[in-house]
C-alpha atoms as a PDB file:
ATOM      1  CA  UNK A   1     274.369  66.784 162.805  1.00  0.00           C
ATOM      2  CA  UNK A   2     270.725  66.777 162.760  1.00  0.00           C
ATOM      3  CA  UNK A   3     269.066  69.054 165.340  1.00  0.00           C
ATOM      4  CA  UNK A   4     266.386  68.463 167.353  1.00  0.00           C
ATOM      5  CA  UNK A   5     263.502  70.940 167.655  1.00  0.00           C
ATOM      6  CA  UNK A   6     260.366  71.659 170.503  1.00  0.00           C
ATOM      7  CA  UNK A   7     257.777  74.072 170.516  1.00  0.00           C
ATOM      8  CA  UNK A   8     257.693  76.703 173.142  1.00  0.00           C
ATOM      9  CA  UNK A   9     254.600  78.185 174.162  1.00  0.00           C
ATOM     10  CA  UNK A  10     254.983  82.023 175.090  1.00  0.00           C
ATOM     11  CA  UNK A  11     252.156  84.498 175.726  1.00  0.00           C
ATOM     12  CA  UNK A  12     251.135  84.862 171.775  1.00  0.00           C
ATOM     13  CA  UNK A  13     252.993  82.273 170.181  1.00  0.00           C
ATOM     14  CA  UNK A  14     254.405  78.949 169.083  1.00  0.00           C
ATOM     15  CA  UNK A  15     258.463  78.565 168.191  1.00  0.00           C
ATOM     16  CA  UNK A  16     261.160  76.394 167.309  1.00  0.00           C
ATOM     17  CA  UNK A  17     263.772  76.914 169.369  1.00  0.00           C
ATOM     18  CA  UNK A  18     266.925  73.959 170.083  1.00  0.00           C
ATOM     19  CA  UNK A  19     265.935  70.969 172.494  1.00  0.00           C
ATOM     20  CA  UNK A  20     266.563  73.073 176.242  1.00  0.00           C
ATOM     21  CA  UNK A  21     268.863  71.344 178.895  1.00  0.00           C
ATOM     22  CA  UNK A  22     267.094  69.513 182.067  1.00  0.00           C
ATOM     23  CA  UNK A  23     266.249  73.436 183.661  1.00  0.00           C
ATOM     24  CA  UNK A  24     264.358  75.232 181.329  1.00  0.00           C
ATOM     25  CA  UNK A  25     265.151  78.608 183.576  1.00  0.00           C
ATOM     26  CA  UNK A  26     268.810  78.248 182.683  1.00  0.00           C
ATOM     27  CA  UNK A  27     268.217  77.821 178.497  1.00  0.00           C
ATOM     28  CA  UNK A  28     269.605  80.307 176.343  1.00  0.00           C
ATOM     29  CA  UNK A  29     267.949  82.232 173.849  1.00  0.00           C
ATOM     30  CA  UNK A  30     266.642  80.553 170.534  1.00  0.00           C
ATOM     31  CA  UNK A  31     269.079  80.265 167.419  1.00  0.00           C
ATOM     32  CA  UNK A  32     269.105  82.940 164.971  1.00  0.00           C
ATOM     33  CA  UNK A  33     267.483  80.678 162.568  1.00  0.00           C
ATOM     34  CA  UNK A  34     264.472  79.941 164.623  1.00  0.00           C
ATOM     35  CA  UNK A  35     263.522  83.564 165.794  1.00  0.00           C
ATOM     36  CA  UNK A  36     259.738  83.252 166.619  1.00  0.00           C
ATOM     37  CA  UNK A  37     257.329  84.674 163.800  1.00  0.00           C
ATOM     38  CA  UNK A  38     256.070  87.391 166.356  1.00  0.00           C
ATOM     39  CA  UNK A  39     259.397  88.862 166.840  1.00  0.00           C
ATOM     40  CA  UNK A  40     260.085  88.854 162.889  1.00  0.00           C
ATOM     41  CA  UNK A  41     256.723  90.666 162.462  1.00  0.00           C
ATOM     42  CA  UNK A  42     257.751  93.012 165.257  1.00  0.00           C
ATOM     43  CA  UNK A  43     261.018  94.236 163.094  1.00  0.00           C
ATOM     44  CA  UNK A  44     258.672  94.436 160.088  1.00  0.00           C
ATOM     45  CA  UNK A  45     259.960  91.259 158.333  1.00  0.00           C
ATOM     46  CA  UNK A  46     257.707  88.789 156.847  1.00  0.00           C
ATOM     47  CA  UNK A  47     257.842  85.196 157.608  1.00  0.00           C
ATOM     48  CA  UNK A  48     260.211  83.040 156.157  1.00  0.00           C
ATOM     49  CA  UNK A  49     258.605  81.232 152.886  1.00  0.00           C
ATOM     50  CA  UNK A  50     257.249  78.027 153.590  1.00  0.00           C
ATOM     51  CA  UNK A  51     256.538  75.715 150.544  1.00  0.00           C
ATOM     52  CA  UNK A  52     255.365  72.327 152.334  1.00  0.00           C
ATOM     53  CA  UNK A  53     252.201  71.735 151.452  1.00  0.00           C
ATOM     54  CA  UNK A  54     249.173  71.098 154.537  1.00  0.00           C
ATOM     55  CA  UNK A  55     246.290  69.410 154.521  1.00  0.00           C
ATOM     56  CA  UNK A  56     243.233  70.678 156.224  1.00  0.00           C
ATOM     57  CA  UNK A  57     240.592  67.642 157.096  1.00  0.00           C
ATOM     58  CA  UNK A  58     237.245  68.677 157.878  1.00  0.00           C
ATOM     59  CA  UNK A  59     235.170  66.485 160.709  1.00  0.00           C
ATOM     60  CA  UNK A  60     232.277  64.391 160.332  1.00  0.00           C
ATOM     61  CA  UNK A  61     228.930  66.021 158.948  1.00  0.00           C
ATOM     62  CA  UNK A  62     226.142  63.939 159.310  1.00  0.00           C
ATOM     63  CA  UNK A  63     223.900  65.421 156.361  1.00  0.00           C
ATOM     64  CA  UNK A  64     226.768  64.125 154.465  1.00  0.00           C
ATOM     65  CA  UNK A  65     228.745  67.035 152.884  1.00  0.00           C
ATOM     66  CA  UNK A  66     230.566  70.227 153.718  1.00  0.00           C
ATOM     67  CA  UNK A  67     231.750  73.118 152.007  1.00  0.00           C
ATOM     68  CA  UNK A  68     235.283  73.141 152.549  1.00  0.00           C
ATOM     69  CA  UNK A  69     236.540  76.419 151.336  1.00  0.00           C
ATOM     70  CA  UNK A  70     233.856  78.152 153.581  1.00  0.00           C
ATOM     71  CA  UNK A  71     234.934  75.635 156.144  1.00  0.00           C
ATOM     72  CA  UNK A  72     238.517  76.578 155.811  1.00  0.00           C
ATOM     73  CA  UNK A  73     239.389  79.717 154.864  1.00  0.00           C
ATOM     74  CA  UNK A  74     239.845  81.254 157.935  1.00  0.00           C
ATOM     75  CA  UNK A  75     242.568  78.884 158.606  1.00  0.00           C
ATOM     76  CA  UNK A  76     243.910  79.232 154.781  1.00  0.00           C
ATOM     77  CA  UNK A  77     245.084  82.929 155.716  1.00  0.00           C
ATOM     78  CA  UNK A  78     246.355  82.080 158.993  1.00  0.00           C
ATOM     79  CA  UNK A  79     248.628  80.202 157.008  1.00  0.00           C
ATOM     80  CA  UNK A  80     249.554  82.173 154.658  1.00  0.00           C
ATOM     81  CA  UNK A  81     250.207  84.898 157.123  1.00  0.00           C
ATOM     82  CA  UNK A  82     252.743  82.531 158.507  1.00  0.00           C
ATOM     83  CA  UNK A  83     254.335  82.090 155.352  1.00  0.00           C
ATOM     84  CA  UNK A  84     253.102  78.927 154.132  1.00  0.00           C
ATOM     85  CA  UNK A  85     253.132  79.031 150.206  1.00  0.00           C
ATOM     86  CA  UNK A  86     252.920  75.840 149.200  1.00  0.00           C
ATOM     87  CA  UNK A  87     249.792  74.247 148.842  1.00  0.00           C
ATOM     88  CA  UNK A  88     246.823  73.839 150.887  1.00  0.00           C
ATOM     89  CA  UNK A  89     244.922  71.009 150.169  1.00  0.00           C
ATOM     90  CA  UNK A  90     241.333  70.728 151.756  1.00  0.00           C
ATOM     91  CA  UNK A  91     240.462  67.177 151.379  1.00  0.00           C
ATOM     92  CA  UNK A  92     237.059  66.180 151.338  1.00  0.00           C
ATOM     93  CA  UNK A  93     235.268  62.536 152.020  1.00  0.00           C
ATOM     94  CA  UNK A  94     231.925  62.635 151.414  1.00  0.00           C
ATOM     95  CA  UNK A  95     230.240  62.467 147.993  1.00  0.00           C
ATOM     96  CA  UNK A  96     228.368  65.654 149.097  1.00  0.00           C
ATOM     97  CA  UNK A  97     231.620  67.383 149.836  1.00  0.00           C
ATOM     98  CA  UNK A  98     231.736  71.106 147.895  1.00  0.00           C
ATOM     99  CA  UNK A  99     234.667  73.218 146.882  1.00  0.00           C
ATOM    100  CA  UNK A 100     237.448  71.101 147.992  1.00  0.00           C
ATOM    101  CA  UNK A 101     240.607  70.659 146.345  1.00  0.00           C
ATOM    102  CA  UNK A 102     240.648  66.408 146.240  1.00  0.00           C
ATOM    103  CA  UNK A 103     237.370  64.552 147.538  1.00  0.00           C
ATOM    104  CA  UNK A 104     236.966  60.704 148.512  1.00  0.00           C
ATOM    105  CA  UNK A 105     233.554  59.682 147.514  1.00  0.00           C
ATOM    106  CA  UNK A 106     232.948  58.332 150.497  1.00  0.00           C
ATOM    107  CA  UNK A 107     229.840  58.419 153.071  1.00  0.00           C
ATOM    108  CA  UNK A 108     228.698  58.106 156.666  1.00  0.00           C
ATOM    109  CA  UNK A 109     229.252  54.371 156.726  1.00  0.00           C
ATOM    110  CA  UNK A 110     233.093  54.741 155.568  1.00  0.00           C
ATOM    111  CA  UNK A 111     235.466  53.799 158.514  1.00  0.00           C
ATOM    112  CA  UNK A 112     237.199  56.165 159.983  1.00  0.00           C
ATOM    113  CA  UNK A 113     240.232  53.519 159.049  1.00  0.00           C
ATOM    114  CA  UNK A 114     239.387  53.272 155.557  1.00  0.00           C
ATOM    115  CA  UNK A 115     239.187  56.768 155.226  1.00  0.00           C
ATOM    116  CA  UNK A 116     242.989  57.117 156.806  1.00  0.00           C
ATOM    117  CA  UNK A 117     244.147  54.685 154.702  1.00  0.00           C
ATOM    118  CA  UNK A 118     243.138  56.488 151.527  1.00  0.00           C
ATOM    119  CA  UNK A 119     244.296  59.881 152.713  1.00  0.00           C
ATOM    120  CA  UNK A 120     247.749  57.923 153.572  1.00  0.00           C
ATOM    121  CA  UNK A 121     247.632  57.105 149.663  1.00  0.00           C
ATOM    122  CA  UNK A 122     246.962  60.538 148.816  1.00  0.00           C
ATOM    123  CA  UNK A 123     249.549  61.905 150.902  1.00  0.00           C
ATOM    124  CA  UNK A 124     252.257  58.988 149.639  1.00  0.00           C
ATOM    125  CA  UNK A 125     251.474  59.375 145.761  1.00  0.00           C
ATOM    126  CA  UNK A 126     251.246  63.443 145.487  1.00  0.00           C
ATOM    127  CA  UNK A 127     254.378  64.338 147.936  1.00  0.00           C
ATOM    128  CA  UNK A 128     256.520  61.637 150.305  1.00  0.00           C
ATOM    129  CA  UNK A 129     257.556  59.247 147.210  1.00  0.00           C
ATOM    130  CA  UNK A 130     258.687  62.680 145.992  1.00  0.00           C
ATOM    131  CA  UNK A 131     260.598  63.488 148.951  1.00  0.00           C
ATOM    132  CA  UNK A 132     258.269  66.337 149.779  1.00  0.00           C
ATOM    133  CA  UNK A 133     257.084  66.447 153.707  1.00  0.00           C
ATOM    134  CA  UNK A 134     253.547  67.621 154.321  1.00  0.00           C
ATOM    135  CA  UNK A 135     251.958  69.022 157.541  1.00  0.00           C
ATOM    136  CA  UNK A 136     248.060  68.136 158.630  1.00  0.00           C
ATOM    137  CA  UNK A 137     245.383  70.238 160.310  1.00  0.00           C
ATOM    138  CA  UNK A 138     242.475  68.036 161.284  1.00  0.00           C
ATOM    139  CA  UNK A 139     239.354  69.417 163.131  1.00  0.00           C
ATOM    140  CA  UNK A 140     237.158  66.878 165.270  1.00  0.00           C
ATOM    141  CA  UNK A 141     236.727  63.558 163.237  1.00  0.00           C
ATOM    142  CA  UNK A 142     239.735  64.985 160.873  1.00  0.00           C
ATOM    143  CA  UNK A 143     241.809  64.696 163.432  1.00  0.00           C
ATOM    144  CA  UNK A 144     241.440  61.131 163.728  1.00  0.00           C
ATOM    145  CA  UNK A 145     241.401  60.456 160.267  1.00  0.00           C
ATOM    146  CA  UNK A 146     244.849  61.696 160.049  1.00  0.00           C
ATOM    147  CA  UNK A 147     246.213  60.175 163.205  1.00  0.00           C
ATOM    148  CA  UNK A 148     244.344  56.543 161.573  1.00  0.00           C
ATOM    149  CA  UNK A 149     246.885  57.854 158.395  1.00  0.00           C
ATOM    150  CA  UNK A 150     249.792  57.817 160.219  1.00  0.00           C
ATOM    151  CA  UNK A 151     248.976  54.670 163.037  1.00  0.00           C
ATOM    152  CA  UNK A 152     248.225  52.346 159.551  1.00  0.00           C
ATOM    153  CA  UNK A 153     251.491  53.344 157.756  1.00  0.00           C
ATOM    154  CA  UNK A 154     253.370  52.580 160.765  1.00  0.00           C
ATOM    155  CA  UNK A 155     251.586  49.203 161.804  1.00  0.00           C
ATOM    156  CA  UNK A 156     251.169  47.900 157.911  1.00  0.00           C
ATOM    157  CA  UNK A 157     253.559  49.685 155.992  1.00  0.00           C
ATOM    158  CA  UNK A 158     255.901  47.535 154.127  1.00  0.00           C
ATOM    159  CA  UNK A 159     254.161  44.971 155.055  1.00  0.00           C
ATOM    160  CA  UNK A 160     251.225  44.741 153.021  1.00  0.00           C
ATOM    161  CA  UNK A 161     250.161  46.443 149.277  1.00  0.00           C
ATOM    162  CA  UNK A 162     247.094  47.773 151.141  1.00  0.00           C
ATOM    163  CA  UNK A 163     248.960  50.284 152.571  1.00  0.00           C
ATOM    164  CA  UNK A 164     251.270  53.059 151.444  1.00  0.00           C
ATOM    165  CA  UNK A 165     255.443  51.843 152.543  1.00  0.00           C
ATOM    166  CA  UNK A 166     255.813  55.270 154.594  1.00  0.00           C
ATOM    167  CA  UNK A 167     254.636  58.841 155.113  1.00  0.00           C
ATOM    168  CA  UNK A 168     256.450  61.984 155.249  1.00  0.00           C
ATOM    169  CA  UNK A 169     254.542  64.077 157.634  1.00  0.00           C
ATOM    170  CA  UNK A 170     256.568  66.872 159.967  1.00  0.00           C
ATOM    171  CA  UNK A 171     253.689  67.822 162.622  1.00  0.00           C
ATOM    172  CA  UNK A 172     250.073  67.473 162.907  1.00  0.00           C
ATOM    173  CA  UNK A 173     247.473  69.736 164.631  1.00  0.00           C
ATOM    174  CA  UNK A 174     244.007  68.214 165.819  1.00  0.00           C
ATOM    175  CA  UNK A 175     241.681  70.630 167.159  1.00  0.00           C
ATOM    176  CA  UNK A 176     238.747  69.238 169.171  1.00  0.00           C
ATOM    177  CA  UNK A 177     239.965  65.982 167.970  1.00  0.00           C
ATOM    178  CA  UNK A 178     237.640  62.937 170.313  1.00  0.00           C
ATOM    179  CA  UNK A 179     240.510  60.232 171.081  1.00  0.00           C
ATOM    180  CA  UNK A 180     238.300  59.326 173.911  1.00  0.00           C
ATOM    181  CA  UNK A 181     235.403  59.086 171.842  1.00  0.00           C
ATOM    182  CA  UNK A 182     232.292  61.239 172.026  1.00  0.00           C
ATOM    183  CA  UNK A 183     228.455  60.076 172.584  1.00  0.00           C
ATOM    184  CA  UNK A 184     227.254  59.313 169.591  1.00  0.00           C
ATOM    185  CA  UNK A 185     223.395  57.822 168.239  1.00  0.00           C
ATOM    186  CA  UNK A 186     223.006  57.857 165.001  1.00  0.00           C
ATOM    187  CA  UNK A 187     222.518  54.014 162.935  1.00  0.00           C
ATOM    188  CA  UNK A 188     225.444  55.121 160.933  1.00  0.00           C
ATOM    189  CA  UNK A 189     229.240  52.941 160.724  1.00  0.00           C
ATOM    190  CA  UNK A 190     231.277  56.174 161.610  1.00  0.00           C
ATOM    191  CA  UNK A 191     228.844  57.422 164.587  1.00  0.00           C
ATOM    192  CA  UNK A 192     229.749  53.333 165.923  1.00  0.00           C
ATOM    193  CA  UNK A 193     233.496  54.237 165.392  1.00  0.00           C
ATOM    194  CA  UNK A 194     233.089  57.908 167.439  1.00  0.00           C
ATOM    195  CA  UNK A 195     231.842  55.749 170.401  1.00  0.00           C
ATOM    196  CA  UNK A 196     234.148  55.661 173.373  1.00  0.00           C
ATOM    197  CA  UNK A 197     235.681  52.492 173.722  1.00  0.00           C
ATOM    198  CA  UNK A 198     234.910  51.440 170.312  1.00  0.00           C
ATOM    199  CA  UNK A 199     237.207  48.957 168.574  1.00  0.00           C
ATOM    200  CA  UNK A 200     238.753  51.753 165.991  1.00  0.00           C
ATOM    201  CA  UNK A 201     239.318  53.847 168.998  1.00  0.00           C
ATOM    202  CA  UNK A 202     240.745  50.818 170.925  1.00  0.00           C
ATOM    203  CA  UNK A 203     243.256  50.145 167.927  1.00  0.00           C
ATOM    204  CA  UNK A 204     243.888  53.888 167.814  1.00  0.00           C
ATOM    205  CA  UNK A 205     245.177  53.463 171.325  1.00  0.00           C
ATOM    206  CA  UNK A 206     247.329  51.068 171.124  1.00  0.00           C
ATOM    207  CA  UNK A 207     249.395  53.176 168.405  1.00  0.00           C
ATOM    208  CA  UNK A 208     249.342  56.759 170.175  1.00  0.00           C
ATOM    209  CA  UNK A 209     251.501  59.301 169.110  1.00  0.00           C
ATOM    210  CA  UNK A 210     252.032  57.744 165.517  1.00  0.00           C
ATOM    211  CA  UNK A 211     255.209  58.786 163.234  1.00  0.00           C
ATOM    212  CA  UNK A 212     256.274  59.050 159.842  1.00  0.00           C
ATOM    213  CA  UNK A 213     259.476  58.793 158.385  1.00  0.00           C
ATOM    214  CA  UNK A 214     261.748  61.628 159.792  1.00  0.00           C
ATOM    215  CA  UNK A 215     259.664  61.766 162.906  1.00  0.00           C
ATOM    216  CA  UNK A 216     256.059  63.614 163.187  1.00  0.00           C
ATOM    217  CA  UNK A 217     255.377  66.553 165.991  1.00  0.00           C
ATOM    218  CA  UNK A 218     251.872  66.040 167.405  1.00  0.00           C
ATOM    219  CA  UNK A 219     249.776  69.256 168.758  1.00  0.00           C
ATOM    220  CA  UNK A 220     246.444  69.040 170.033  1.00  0.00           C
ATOM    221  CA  UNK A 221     244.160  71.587 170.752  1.00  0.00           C
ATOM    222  CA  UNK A 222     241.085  71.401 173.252  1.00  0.00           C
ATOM    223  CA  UNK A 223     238.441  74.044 174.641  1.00  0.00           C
ATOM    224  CA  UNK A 224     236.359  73.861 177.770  1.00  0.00           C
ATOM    225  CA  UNK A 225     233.535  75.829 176.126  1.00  0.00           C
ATOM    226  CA  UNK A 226     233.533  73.161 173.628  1.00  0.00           C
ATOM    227  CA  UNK A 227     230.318  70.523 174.618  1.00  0.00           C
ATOM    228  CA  UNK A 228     230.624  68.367 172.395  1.00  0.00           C
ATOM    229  CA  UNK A 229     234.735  66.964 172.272  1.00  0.00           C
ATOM    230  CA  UNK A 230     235.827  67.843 175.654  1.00  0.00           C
ATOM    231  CA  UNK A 231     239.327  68.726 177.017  1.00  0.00           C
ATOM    232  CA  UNK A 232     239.473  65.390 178.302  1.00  0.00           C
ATOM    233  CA  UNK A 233     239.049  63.550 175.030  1.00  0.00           C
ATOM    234  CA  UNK A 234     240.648  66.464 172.920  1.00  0.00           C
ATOM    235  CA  UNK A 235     243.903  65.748 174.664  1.00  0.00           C
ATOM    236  CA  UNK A 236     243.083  62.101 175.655  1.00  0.00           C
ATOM    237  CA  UNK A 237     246.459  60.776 173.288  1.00  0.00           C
ATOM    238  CA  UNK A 238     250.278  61.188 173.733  1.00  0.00           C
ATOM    239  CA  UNK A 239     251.669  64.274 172.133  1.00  0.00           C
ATOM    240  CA  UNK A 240     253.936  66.445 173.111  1.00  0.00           C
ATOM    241  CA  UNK A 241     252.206  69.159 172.759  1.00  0.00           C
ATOM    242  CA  UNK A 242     248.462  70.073 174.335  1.00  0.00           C
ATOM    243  CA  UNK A 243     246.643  72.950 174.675  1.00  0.00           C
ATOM    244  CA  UNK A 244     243.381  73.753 176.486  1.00  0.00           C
ATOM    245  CA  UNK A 245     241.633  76.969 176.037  1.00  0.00           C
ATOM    246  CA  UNK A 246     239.647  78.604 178.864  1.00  0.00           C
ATOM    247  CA  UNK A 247     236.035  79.297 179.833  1.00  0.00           C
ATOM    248  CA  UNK A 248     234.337  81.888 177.921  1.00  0.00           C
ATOM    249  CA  UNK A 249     235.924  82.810 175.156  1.00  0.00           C
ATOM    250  CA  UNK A 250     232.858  81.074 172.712  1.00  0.00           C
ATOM    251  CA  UNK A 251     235.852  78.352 171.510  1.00  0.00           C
ATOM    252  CA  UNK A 252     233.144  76.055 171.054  1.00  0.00           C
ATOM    253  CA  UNK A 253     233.506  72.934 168.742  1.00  0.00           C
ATOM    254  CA  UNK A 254     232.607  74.576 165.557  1.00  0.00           C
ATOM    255  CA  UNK A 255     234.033  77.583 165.951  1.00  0.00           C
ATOM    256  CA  UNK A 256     237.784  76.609 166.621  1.00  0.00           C
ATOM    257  CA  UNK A 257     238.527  76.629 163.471  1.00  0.00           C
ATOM    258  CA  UNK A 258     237.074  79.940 162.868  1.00  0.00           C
ATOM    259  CA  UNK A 259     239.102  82.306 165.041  1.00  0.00           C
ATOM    260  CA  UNK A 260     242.673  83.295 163.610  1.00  0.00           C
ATOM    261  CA  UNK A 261     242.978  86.565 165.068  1.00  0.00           C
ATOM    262  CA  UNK A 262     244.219  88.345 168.393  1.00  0.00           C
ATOM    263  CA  UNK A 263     247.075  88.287 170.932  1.00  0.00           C
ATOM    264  CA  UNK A 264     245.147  88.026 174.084  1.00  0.00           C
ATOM    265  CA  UNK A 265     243.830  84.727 174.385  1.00  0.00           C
ATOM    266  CA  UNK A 266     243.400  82.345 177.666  1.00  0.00           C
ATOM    267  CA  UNK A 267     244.724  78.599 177.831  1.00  0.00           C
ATOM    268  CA  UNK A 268     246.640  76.488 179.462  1.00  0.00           C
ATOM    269  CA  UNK A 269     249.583  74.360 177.646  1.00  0.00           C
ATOM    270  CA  UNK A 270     252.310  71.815 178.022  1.00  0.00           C
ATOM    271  CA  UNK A 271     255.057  70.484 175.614  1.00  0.00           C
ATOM    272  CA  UNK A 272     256.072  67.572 178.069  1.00  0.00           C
ATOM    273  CA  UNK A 273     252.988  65.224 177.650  1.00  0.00           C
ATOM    274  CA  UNK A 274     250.697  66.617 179.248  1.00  0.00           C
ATOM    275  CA  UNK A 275     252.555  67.272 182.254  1.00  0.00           C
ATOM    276  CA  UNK A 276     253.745  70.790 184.113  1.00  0.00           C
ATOM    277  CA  UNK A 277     250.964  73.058 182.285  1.00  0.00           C
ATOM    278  CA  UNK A 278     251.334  76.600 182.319  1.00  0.00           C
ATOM    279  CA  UNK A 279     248.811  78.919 181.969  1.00  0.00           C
ATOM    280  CA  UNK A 280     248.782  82.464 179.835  1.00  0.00           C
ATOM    281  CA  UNK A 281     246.261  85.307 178.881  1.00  0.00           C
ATOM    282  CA  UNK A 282     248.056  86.275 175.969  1.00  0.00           C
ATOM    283  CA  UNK A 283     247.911  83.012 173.826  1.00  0.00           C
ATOM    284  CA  UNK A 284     247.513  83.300 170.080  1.00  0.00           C
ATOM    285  CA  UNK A 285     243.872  82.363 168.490  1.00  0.00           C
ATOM    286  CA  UNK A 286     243.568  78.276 167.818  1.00  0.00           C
ATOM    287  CA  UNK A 287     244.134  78.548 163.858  1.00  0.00           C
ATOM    288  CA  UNK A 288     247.265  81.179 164.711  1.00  0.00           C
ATOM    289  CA  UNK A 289     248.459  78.775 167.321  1.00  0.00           C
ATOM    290  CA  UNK A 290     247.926  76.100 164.494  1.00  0.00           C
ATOM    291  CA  UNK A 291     250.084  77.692 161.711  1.00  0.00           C
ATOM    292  CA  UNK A 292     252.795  78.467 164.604  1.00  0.00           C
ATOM    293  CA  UNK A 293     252.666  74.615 165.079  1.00  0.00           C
ATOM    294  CA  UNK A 294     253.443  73.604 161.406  1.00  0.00           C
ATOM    295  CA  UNK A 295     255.987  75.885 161.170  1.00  0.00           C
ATOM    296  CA  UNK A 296     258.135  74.867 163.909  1.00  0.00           C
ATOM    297  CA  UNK A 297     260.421  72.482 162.365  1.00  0.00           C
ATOM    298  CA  UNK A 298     260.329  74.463 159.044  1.00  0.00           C
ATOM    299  CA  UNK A 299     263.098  76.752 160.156  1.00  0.00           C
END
């Protein structure tokens, strides 16, 4: 029988650990199979091997490229502290884009849909027709682009050639990710498409929470230093998962998906919606809470 698996937030961590009873007080301890990474690195034993591969999606840049390994390397040996060694794919989408691993030639007048659609295409043709799941890390706009991946496979897959027939994606983390939209003034198609209450972010909406084939686990990741994306619109979607980072700890929009390190951290987090939030001062750093994430049904 096929289990089912949650994430548990305890101060320092994310696990997998087997769906509780109705009292959480009165759950046993996690199976031997899904002993938290902490504890494992405690005994001096390396994570498990991983090989799924992740994508990492950068956000928007509005001088129309970014330098993804400089963008995400930080987060590249978070992961591979946490024993991912498959690959990790940073996926560009602007002609400017440097020093990715695939790039989109796309530009600031791309949709945010469009540019879902062909990552769902990338995703389909290099690993689910293969049978291989994948895992996505998306900061601000990359979140979206991913969650537009996902909402279009599920809404038009099968359905039409335009779109790939499913995805096979276990989780997804979106860090300072705008569901609610952001304020936005530039004469440019994706600044119209960032707008709260625009029509993509309308149609987004209506398909929160979007799955692929063997079911996807959603984590998002807010900041109330951040100014630009937030808490509110970070974690304005349904997923299970949210987490909201304190005051004064400089997680500001760019730099959440800098910090990887430390053990002493401040947020608050739920894995029931949104709902009953707890609060600890010894949280893991956002990319180590992100690798934690993607490795929770991986046990």
């Amino acid at each position: 029988m096929r289990r089912r698996f949650r994430h548990v937030l305890v101060p320092g961590l994310v696990l997998a650990v087997a769906a509780a009873p109705a009292h959480p007080a009165q759950a046993g301890p996690p199976a031997a199979s899904a002993q938290p990474a902490q504890e494992a690195a405690e005994r001096g034993v390396r994570p498990a091997p991983i090989d799924r591969p992740v994508y990492l999606l950068h956000g928007v840049q509005w001088d129309g490229g970014t330098d993804c390994e400089a963008s995400w390397q930080n987060a590249k040996a978070a992961l591979r502290r946490q024993g991912f060694r498959g690959p990790l794919i940073t996926w560009g989408y602007y002609r400017g884009d440097r020093r990715c691993s695939v790039t989109y030639p796309g530009d600031l007048d791309t949709r945010i849909m469009e540019l879902g659609r062909r990552l769902a295409w990338e995703i389909y043709n290099r690993h689910s027709r293969h049978g291989r799941p994948a895992g996505l890390v998306g900061h601000s706009m990359g979140g979206l682009v991913a969650a537009a991946a996902l909402a279009g496979v599920q809404k038009y897959g099968g359905k039409t050639r335009t779109w790939p027939p499913y995805l096979r994606v276990t989780d997804v983390v979106a860090l300072s990710t705008p569901f609610q939209g952001v304020a936005c003034v530039q004469i440019r198609i994706q600044c119209h498409d960032l707008r709260a209450g625009s029509p993509f972010l309308r149609w987004l909406a209506s398909h929160q929470n979007p799955q692929g084939r063997g079911a996807t686990d959603w984590t998002l990741v807010g900041a109330h230093d951040d100014t630009r994306v937030g808490p509110r619109s970070a974690l304005g979607t349904k997923a299970r998962h949210k987490v909201v980072y304190l005051r004064g700890q400089r997680v500001t929009h760019s730099n959440v998906r800098y910090f990887a390190k430390g053990a002493r951290w401040r947020y608050r987090y739920s894995h029931h919606w949104g709902k009953q939030m707890r609060q600890t001062a010894k949280g893991a750093a956002p990319l180590r809470l992100a690798a934690l994430a993607l490795r929770s049904r991986a046990q």
